[in-house]
N, C-alpha and C. Protein backbone atom coordinates (compact mmCIF):
# COMPACT_ATOMS: atom_id res chain seq x y z
N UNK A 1 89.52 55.87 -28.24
CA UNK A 1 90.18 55.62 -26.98
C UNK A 1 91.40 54.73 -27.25
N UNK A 2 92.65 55.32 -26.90
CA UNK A 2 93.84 54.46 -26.93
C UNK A 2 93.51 52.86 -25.94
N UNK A 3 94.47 52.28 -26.30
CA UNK A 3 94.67 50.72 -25.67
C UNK A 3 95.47 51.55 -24.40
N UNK A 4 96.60 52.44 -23.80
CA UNK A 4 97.00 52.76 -22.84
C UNK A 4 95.87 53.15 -21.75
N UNK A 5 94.92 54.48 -22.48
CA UNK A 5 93.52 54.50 -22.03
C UNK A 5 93.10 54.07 -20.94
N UNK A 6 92.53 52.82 -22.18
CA UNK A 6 91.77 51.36 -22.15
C UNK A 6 92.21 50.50 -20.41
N UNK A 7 93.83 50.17 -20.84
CA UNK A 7 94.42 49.28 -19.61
C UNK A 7 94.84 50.18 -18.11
N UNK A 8 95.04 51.84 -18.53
CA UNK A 8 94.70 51.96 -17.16
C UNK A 8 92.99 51.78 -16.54
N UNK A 9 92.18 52.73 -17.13
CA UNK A 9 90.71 52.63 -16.64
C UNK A 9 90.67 51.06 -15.96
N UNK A 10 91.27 49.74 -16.63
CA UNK A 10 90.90 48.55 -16.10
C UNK A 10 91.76 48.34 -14.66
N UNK A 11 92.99 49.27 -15.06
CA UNK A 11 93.59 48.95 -13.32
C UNK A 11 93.08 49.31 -12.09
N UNK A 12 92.35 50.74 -12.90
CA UNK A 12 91.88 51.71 -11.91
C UNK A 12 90.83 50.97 -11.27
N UNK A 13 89.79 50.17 -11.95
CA UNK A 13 88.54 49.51 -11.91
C UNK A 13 89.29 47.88 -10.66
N UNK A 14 89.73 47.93 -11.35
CA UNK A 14 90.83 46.77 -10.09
C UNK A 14 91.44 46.96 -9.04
N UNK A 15 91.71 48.05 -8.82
CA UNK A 15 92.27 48.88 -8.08
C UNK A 15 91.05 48.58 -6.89
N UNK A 16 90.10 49.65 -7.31
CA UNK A 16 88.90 50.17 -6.82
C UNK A 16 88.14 48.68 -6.15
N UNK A 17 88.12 47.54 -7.06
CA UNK A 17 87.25 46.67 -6.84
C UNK A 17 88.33 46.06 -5.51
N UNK A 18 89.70 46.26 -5.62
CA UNK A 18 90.27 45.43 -4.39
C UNK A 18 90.05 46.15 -3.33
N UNK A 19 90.10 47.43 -3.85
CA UNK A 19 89.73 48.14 -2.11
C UNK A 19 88.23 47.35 -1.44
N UNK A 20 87.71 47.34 -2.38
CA UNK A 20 86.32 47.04 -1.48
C UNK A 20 86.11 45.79 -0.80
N UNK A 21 87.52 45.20 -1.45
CA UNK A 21 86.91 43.41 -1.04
C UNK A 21 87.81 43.79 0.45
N UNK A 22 89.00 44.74 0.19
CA UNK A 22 89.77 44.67 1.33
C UNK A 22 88.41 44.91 2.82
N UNK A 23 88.21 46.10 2.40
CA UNK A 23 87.24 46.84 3.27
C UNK A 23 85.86 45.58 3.56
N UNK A 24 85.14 45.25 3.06
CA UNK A 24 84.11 44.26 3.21
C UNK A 24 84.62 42.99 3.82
N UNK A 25 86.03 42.81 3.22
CA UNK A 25 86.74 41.92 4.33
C UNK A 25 87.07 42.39 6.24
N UNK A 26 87.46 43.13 6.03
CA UNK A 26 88.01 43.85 7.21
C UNK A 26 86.51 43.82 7.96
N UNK A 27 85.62 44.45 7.41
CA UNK A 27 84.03 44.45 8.39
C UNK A 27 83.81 43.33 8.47
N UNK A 28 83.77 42.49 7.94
CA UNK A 28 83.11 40.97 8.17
C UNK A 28 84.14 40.80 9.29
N UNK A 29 85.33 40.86 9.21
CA UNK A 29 86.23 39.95 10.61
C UNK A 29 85.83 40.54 11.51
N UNK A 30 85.48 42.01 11.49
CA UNK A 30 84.91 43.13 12.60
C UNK A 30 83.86 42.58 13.46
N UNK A 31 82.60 41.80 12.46
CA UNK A 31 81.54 41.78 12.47
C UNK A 31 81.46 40.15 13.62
N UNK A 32 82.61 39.54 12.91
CA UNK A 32 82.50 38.15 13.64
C UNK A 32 83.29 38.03 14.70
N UNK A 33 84.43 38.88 14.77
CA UNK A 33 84.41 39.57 16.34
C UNK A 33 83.64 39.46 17.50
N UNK A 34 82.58 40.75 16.92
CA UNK A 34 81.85 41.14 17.75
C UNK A 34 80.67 40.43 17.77
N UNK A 35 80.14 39.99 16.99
CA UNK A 35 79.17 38.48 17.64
C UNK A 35 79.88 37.66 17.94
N UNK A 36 80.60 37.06 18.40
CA UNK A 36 81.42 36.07 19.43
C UNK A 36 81.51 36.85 20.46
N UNK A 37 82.02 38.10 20.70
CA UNK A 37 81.78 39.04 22.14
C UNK A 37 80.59 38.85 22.74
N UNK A 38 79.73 38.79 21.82
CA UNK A 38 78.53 39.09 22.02
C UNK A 38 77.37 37.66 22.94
N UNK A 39 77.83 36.63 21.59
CA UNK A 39 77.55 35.61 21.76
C UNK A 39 78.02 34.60 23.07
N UNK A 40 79.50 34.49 23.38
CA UNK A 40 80.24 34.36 24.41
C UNK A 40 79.30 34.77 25.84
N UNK A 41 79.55 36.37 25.21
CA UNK A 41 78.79 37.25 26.70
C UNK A 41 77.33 36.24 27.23
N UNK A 42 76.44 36.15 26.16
CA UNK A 42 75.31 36.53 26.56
C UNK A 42 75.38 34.78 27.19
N UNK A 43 75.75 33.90 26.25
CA UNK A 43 76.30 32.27 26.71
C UNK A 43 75.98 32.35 28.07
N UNK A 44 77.09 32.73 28.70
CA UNK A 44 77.48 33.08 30.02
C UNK A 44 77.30 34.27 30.84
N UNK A 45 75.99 34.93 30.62
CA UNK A 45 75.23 36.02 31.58
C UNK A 45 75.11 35.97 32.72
N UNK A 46 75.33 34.57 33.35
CA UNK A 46 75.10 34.56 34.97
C UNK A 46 76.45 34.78 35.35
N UNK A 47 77.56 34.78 34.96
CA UNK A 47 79.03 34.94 35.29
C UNK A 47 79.25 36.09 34.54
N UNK A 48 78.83 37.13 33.59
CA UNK A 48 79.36 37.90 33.10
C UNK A 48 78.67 38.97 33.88
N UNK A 49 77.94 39.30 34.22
CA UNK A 49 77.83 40.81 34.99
C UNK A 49 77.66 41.08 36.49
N UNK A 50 77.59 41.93 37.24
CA UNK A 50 77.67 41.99 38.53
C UNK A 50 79.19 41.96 39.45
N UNK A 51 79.31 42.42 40.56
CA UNK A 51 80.41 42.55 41.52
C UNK A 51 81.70 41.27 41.28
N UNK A 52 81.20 39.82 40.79
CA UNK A 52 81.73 38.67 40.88
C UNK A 52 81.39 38.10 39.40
N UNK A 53 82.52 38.84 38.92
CA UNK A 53 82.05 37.91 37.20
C UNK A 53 83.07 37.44 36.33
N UNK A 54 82.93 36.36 35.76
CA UNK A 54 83.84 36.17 34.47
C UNK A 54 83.40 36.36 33.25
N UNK A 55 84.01 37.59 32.81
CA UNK A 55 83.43 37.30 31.44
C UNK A 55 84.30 36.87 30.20
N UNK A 56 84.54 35.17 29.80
CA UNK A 56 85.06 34.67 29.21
C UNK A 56 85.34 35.92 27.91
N UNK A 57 84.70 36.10 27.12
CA UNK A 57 84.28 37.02 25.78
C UNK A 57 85.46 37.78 26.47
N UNK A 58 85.55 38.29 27.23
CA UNK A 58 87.24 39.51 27.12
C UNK A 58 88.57 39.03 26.30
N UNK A 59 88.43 37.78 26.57
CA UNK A 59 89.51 37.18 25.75
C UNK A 59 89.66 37.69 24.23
N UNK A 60 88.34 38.18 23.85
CA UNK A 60 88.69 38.82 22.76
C UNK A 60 89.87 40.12 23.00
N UNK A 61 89.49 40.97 24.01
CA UNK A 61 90.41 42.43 24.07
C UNK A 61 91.69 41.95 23.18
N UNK A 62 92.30 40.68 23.56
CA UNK A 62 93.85 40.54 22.89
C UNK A 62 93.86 40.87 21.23
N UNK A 63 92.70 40.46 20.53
CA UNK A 63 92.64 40.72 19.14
C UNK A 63 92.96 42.07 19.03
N UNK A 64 92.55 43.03 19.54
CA UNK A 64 93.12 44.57 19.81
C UNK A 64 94.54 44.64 19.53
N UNK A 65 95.08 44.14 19.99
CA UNK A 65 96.56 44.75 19.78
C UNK A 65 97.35 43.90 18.28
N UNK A 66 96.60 43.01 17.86
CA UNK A 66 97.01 42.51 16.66
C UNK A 66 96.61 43.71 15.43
N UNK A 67 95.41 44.01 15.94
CA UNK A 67 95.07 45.38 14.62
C UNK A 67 93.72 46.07 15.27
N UNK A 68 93.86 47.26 15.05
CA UNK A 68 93.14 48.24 15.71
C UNK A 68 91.81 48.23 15.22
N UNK A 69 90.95 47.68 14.13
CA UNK A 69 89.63 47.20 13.72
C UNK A 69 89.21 46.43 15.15
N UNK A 70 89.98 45.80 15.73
CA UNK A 70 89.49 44.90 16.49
C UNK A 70 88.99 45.76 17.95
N UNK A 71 89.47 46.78 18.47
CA UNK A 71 89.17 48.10 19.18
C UNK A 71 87.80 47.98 18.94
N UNK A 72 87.26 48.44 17.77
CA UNK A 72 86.15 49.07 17.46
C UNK A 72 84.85 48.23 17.65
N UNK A 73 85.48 46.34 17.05
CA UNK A 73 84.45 45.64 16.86
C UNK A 73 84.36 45.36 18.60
N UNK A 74 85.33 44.97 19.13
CA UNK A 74 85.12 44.53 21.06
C UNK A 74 84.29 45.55 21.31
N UNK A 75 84.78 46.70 21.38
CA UNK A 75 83.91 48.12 21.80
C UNK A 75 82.59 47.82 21.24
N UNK A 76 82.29 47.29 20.87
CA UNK A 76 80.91 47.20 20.23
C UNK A 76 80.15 46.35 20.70
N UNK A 77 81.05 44.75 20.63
CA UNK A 77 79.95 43.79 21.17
C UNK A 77 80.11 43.97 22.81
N UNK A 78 80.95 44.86 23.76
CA UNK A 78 80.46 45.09 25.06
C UNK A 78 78.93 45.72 24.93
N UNK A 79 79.13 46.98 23.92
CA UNK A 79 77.80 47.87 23.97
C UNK A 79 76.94 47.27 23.86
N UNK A 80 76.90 45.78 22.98
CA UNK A 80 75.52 45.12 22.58
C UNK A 80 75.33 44.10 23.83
N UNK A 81 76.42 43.47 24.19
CA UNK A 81 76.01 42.79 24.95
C UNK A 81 75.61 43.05 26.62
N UNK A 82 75.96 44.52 26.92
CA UNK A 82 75.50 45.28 28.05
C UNK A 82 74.30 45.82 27.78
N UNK A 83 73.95 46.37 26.50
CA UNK A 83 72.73 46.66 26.45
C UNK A 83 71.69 45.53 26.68
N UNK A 84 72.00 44.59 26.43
CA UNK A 84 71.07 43.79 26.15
C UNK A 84 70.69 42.57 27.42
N UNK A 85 72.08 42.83 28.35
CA UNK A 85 71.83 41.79 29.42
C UNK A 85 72.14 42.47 30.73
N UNK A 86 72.78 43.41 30.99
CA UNK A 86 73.48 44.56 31.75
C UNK A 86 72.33 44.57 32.82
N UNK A 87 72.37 44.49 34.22
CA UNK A 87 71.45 45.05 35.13
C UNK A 87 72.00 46.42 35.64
N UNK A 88 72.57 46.97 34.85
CA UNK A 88 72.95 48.88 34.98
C UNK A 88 72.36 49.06 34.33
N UNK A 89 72.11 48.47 33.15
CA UNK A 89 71.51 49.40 31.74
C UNK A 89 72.02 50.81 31.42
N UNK A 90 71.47 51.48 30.76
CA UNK A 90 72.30 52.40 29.90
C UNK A 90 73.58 52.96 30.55
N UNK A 91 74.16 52.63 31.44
CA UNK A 91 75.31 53.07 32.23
C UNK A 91 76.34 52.31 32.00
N UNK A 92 75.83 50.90 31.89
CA UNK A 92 76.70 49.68 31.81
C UNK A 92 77.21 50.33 30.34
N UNK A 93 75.99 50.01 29.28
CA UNK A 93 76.31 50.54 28.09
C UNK A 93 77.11 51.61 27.54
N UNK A 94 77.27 53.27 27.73
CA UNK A 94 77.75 53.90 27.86
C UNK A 94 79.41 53.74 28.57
N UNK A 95 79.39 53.74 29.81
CA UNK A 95 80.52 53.52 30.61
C UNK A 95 81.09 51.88 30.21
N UNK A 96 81.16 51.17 30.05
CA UNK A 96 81.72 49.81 30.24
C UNK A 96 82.21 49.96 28.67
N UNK A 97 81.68 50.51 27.69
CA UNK A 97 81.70 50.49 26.04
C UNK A 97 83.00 51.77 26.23
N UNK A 98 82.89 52.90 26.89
CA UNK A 98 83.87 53.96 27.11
C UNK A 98 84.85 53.29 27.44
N UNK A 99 85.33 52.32 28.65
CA UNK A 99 85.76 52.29 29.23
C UNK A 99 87.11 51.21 28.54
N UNK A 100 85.92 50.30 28.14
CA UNK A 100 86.96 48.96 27.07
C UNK A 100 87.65 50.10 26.05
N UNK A 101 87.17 50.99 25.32
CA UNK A 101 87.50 51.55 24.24
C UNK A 101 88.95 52.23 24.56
N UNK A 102 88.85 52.90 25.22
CA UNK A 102 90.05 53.25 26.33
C UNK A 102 91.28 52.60 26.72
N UNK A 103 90.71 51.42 27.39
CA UNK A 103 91.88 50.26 28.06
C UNK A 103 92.15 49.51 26.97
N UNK A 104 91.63 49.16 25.70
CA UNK A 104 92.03 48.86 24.36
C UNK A 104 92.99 49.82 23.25
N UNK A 105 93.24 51.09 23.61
CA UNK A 105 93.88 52.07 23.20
C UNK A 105 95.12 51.99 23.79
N UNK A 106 94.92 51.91 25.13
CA UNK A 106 95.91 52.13 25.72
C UNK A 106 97.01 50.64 25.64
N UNK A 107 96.05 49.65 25.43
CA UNK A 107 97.19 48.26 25.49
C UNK A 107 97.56 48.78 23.75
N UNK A 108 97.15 48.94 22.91
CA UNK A 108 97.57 48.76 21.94
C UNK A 108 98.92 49.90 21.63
N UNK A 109 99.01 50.56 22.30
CA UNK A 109 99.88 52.02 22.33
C UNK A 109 101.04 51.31 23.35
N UNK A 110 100.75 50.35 24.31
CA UNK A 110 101.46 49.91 25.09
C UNK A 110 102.31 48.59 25.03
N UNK A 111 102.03 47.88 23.50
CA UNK A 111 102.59 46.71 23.11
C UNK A 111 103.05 47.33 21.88
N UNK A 112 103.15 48.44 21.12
CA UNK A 112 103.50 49.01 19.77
C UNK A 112 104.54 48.33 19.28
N UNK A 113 105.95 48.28 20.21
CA UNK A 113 107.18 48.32 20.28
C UNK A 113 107.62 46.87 20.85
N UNK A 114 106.69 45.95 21.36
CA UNK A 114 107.17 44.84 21.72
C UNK A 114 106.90 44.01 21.07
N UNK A 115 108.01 43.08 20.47
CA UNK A 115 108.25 42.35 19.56
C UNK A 115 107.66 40.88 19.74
N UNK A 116 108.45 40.35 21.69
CA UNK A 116 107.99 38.69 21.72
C UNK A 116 106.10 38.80 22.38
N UNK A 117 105.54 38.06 21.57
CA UNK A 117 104.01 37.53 21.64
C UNK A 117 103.37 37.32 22.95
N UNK A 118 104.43 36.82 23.59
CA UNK A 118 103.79 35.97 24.37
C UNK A 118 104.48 37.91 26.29
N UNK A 119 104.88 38.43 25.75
CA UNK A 119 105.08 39.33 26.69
C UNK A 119 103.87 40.25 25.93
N UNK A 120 103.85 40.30 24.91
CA UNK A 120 102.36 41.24 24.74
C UNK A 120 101.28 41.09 25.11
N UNK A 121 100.80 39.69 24.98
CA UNK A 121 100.10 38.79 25.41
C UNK A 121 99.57 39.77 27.04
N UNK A 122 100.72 38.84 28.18
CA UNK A 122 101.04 39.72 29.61
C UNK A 122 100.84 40.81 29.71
N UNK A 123 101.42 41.47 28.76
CA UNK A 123 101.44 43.22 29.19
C UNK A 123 99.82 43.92 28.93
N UNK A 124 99.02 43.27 28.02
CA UNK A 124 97.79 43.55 27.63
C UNK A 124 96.68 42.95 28.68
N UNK A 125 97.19 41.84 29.02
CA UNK A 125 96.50 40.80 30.10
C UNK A 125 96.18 41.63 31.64
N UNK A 126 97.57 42.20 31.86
CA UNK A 126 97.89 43.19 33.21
C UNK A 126 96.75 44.59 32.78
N UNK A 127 97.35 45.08 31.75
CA UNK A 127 96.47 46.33 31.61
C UNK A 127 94.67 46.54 31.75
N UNK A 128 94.79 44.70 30.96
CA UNK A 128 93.18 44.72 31.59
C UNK A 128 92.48 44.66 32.55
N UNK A 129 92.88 43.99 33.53
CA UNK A 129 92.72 43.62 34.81
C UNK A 129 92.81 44.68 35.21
N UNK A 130 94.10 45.82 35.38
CA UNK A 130 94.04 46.63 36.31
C UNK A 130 92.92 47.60 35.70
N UNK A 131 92.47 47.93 34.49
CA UNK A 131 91.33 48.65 34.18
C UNK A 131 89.99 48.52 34.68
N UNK A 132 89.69 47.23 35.29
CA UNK A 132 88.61 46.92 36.05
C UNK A 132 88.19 47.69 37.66
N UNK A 133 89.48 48.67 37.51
CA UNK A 133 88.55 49.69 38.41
C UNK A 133 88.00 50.48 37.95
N UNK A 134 88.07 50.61 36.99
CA UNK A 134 86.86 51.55 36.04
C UNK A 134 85.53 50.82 36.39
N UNK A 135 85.15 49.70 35.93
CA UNK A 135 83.87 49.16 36.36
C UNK A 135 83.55 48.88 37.75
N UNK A 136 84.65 48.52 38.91
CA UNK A 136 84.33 48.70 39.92
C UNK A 136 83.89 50.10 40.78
N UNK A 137 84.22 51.12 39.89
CA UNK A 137 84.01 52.45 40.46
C UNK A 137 82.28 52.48 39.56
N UNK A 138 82.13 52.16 39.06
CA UNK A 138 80.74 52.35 38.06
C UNK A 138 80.29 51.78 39.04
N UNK A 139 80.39 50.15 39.32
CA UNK A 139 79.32 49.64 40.51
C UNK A 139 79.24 49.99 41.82
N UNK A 140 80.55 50.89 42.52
CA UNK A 140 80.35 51.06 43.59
C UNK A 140 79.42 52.63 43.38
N UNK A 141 79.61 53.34 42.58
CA UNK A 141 78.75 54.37 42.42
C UNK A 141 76.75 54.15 42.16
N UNK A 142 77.33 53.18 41.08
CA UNK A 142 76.04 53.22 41.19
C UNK A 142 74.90 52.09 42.27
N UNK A 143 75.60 51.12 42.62
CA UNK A 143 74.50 50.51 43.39
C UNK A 143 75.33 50.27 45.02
N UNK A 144 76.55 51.17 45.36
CA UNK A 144 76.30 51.73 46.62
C UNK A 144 77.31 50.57 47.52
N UNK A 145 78.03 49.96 46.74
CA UNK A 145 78.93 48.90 47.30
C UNK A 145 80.20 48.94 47.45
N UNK A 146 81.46 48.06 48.30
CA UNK A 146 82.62 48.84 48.18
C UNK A 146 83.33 48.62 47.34
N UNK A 147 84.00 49.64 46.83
CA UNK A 147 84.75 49.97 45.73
C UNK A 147 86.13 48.76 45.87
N UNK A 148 86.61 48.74 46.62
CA UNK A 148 88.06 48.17 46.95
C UNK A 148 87.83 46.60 46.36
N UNK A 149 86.31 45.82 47.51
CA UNK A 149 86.27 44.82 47.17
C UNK A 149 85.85 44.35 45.86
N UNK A 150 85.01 45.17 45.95
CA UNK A 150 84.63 44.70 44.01
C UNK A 150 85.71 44.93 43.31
N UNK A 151 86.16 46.15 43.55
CA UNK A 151 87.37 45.99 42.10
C UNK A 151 88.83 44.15 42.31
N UNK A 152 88.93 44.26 43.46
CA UNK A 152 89.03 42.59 44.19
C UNK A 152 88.97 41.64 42.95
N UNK A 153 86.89 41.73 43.34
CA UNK A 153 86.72 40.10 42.89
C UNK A 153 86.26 40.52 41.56
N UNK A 154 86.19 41.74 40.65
CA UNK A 154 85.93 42.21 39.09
C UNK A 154 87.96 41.60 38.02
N UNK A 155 88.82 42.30 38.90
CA UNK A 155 90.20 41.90 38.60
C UNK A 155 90.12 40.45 38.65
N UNK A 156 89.51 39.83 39.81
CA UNK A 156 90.11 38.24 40.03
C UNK A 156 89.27 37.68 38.89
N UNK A 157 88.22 38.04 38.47
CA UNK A 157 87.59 36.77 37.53
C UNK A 157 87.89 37.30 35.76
N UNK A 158 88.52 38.94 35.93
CA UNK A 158 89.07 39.51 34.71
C UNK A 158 90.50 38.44 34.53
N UNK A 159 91.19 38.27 35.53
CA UNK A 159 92.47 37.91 35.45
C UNK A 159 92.05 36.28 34.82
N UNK A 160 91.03 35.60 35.21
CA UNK A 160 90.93 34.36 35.17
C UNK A 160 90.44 34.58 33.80
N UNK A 161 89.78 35.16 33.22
CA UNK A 161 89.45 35.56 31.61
C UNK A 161 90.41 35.56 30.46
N UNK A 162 91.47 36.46 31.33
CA UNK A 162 92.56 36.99 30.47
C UNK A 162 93.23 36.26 29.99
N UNK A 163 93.40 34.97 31.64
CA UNK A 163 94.40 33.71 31.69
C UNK A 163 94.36 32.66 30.52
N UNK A 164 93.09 32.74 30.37
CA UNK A 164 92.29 31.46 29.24
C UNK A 164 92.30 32.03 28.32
N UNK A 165 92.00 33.22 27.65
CA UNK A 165 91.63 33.85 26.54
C UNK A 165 93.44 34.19 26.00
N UNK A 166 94.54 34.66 26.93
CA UNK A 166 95.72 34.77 26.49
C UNK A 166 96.67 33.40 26.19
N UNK A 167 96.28 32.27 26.54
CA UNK A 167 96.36 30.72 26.15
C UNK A 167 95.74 30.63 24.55
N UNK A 168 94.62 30.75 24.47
CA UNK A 168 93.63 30.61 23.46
C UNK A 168 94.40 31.37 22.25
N UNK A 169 94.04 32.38 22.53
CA UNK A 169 94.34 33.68 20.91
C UNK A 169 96.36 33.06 20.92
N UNK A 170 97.21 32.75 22.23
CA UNK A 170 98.06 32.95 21.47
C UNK A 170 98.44 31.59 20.36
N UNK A 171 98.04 30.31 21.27
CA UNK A 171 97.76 29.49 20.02
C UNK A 171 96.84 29.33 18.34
N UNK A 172 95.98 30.34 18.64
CA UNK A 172 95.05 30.35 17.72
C UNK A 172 96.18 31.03 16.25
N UNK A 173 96.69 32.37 17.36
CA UNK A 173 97.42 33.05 16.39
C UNK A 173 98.74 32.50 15.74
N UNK A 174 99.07 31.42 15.93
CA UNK A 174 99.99 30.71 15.73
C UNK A 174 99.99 29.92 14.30
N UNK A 175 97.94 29.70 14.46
CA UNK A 175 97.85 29.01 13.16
C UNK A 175 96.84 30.11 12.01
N UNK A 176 96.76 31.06 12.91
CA UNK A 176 95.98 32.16 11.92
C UNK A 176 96.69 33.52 12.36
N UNK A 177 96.49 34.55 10.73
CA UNK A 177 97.27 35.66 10.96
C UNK A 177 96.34 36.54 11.80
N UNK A 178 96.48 36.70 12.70
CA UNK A 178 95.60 37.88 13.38
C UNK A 178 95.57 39.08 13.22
N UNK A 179 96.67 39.72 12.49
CA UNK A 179 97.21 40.99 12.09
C UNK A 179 96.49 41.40 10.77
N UNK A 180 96.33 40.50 9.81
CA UNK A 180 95.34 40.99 8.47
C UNK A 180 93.91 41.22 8.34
């Protein structure tokens, strides 16, 4: 075996070994994501579900538009944390996990092109809020209440989420890269 051989096989092997740390990196931030969604949520269960809720943990959605891993891990700790505390149950789960996945697509497709932080911030903040008629149509369907007002007071305590959580991440991101 030549020494040329020799020193690619070792790049290749380096190569290979950085992908994985990349990737095992990337899941772990995924992972700690979504237990803080999770964790957050369940914290605060008496304010996170029903017609009148805050659920602090949205503040994650903004990590979404820094890098699209973050889509997947939010989408996730809604699913866990609706499964697990949700008085819809499997509806909450299903629909509320659809629904973030969605309004997380769509902010991230909808800040692509905007450069200052603190208007992405807003523009993602707005998109969420107004997505909360998705869940207000879930609750007025399913337990028979009005649609208008809930989506009301679901927006007003989303907006108050957004407010704190778009304060939070944008200082956070200031001193950490949120994008890697």
């Amino acid at each position: 075996m030549s020494l040329t051989t020799t020193v690619t096989k070792e790049k290749e092997t380096m190569n290979e070994q950085s992908h994985q740390r990349i990737t095992v990196q990337s899941l772990t931030k995924s992972a700690i994501v979504t237990a803080l969604y999770v964790v957050v949520t369940l914290m605060l269960s008496a304010l996170s579900f029903g017609a009148i809720q805050i659920r602090l943990a949205e503040m994650f959605n903004y990590m979404a538009i820094e890098n699209k891993r973050y889509v997947y891990a939010v989408t996730l700790g809604v699913a866990i944390s609706n499964a697990i505390s949700s008085p819809m149950g499997i509806v909450d789960v299903l629909w509320g996990s659809f629904s973030t996945f969605v309004t997380l697509w769509i902010c991230r497709l909808a800040v692509r092109h905007v450069h200052n932080q603190i208007l992405r911030l807003v523009i993602t903040g707005a998109i969420v809020v107004f997505s909360m008629c998705t869940i207000a149509g879930e609750l007025a369907l399913v337990s028979h209440i009005n649609f208008w007002w809930t989506w009301l007071t679901i927006a007003a305590g989303e907006a108050v989420s957004m407010a704190i959580g778009g304060v939070l991440i944008y200082f956070v991101g200031k001193r950490v890269d949120l994008t890697a």
